[in-house]
N, C-alpha and C. Protein backbone atom coordinates (compact mmCIF):
# COMPACT_ATOMS: atom_id res chain seq x y z
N UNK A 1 6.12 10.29 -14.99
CA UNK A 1 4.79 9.71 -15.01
C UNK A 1 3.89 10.55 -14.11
N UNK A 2 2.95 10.92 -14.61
CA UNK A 2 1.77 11.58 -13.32
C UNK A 2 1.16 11.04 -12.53
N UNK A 3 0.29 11.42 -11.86
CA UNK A 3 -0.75 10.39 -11.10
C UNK A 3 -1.67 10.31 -11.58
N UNK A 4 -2.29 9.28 -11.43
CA UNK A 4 -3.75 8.77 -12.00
C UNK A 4 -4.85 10.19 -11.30
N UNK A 5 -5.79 10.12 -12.09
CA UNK A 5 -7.31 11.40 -12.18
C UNK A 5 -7.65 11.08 -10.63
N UNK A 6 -8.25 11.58 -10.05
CA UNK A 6 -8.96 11.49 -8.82
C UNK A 6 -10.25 10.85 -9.50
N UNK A 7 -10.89 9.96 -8.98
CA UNK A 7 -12.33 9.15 -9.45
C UNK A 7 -13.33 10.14 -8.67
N UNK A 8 -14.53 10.83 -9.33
CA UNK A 8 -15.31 11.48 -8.84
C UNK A 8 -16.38 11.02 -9.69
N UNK A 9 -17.71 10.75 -9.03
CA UNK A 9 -18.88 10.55 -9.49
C UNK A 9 -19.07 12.13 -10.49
N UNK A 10 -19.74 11.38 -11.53
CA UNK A 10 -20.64 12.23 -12.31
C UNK A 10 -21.49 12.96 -12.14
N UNK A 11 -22.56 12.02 -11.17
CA UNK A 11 -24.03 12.46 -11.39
C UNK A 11 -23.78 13.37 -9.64
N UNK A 12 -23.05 13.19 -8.68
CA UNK A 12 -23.27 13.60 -7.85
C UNK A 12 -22.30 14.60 -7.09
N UNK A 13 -20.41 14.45 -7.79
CA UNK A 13 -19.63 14.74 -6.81
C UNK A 13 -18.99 13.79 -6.36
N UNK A 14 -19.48 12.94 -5.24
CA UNK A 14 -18.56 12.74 -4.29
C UNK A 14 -17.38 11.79 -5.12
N UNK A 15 -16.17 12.05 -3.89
CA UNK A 15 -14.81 11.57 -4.59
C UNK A 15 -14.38 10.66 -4.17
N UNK A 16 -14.17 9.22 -4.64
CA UNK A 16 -13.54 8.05 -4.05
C UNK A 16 -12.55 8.13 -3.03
N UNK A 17 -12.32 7.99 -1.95
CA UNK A 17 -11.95 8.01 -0.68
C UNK A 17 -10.67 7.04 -0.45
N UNK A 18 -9.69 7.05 -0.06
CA UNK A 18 -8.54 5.72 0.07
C UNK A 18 -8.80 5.41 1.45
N UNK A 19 -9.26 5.86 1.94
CA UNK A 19 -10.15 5.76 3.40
C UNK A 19 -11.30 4.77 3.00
N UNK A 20 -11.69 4.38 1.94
CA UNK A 20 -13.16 3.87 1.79
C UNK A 20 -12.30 2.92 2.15
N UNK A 21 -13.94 1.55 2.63
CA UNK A 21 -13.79 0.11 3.11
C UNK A 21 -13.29 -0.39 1.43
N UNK A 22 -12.85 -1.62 1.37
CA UNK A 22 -12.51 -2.48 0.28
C UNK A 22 -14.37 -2.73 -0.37
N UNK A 23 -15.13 -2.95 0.07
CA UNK A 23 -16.21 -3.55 -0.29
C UNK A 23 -16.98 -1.86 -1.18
N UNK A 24 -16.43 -1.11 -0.57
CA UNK A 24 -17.24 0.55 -0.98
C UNK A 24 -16.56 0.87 -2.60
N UNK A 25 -14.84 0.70 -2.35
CA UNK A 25 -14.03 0.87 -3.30
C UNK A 25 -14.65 0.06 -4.36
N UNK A 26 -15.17 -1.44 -4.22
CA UNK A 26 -15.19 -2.26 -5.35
C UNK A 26 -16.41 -1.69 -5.86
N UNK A 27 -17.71 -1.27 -5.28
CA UNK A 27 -18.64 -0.53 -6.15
C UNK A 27 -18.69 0.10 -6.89
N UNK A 28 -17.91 0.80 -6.85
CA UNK A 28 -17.98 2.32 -8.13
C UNK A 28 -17.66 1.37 -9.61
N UNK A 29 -18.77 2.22 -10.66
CA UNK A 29 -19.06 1.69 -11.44
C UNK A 29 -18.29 2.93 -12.56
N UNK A 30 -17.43 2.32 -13.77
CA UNK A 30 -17.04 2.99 -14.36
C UNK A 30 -18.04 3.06 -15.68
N UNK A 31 -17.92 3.78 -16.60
CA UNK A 31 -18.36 3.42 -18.15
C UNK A 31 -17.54 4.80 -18.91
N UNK A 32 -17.67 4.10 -20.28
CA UNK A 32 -16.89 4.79 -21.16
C UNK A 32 -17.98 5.23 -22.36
N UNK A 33 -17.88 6.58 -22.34
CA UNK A 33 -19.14 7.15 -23.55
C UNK A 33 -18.46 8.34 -23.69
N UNK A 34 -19.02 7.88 -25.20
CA UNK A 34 -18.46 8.63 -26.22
C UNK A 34 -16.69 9.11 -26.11
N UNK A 35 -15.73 8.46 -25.69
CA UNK A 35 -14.48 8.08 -25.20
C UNK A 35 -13.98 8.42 -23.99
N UNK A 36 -15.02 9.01 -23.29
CA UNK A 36 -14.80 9.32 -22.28
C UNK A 36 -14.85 8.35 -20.79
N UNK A 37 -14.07 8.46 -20.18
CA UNK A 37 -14.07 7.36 -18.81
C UNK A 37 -15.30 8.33 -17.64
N UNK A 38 -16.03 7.82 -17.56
CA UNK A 38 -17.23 8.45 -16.45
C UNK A 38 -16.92 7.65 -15.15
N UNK A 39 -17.48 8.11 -14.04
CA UNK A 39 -17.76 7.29 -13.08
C UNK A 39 -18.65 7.73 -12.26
N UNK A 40 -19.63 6.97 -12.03
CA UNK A 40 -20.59 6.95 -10.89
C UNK A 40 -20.24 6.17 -9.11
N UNK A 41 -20.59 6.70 -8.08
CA UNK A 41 -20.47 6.74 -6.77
C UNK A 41 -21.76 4.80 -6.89
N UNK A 42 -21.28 4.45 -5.60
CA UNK A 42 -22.16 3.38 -4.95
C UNK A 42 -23.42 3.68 -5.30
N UNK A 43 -23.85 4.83 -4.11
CA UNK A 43 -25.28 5.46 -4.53
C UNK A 43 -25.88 5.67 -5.30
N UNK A 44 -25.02 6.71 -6.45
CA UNK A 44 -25.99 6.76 -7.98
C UNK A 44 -26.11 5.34 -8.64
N UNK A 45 -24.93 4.49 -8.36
CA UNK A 45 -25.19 3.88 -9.23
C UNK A 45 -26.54 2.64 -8.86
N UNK A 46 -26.45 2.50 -7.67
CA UNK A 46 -28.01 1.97 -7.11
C UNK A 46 -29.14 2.73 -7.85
N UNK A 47 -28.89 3.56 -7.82
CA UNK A 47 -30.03 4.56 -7.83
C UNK A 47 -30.39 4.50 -9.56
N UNK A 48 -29.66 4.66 -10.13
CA UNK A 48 -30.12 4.57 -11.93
C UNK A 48 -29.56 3.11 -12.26
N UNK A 49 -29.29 1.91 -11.74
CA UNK A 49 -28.92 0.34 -12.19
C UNK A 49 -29.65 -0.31 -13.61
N UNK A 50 -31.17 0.09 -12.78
CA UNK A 50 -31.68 -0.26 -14.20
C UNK A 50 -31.52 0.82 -15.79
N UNK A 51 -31.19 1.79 -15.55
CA UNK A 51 -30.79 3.23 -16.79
C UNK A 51 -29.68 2.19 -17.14
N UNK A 52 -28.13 1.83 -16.19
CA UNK A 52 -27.39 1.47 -16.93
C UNK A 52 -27.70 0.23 -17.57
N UNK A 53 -28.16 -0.63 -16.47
CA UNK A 53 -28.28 -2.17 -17.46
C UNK A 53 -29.22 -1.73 -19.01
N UNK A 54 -30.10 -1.04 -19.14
CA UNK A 54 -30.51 -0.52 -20.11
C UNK A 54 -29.98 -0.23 -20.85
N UNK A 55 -28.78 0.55 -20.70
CA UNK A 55 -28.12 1.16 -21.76
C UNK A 55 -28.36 2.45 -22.07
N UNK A 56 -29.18 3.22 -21.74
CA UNK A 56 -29.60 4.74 -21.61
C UNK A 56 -28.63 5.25 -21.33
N UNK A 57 -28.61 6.56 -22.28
CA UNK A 57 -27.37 7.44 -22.16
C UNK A 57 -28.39 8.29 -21.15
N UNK A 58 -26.94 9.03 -20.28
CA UNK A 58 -26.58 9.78 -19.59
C UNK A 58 -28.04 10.92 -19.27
N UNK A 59 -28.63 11.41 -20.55
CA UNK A 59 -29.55 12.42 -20.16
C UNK A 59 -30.97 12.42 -19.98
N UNK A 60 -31.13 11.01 -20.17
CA UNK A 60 -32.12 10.51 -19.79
C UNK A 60 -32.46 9.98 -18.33
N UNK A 61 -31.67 9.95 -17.92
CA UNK A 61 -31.58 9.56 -16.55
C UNK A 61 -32.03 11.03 -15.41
């Protein structure tokens, strides 16, 4: 069996931490487009909330 992907934001880089607090960990926001598993950081995802609740793909943002 391998190990699971390292979780790294999309829009920015940074890489989920096992060091992060429990409350930091539960933020990261995943989505799946076009079959792909994405993930956005705390920050971005504050930062474009309303893009996702929208539903706006990726390059519009």
């Amino acid at each position: 069996m391998s190990a699971p992907e390292p979780v790294v934001c999309t829009r920015c880089g940074r890489a989920r931490s096992a060091d992060d607090d429990p409350a930091t960990a539960l933020a990261w926001v995943s989505t799946r487009e076009r079959g792909a598993l994405r993930w956005l950081c705390p920050d971005c995802a504050r930062q474009h909330v309303r893009d996702i609740e929208g539903k706006l793909p990726d390059e519009y943002w």
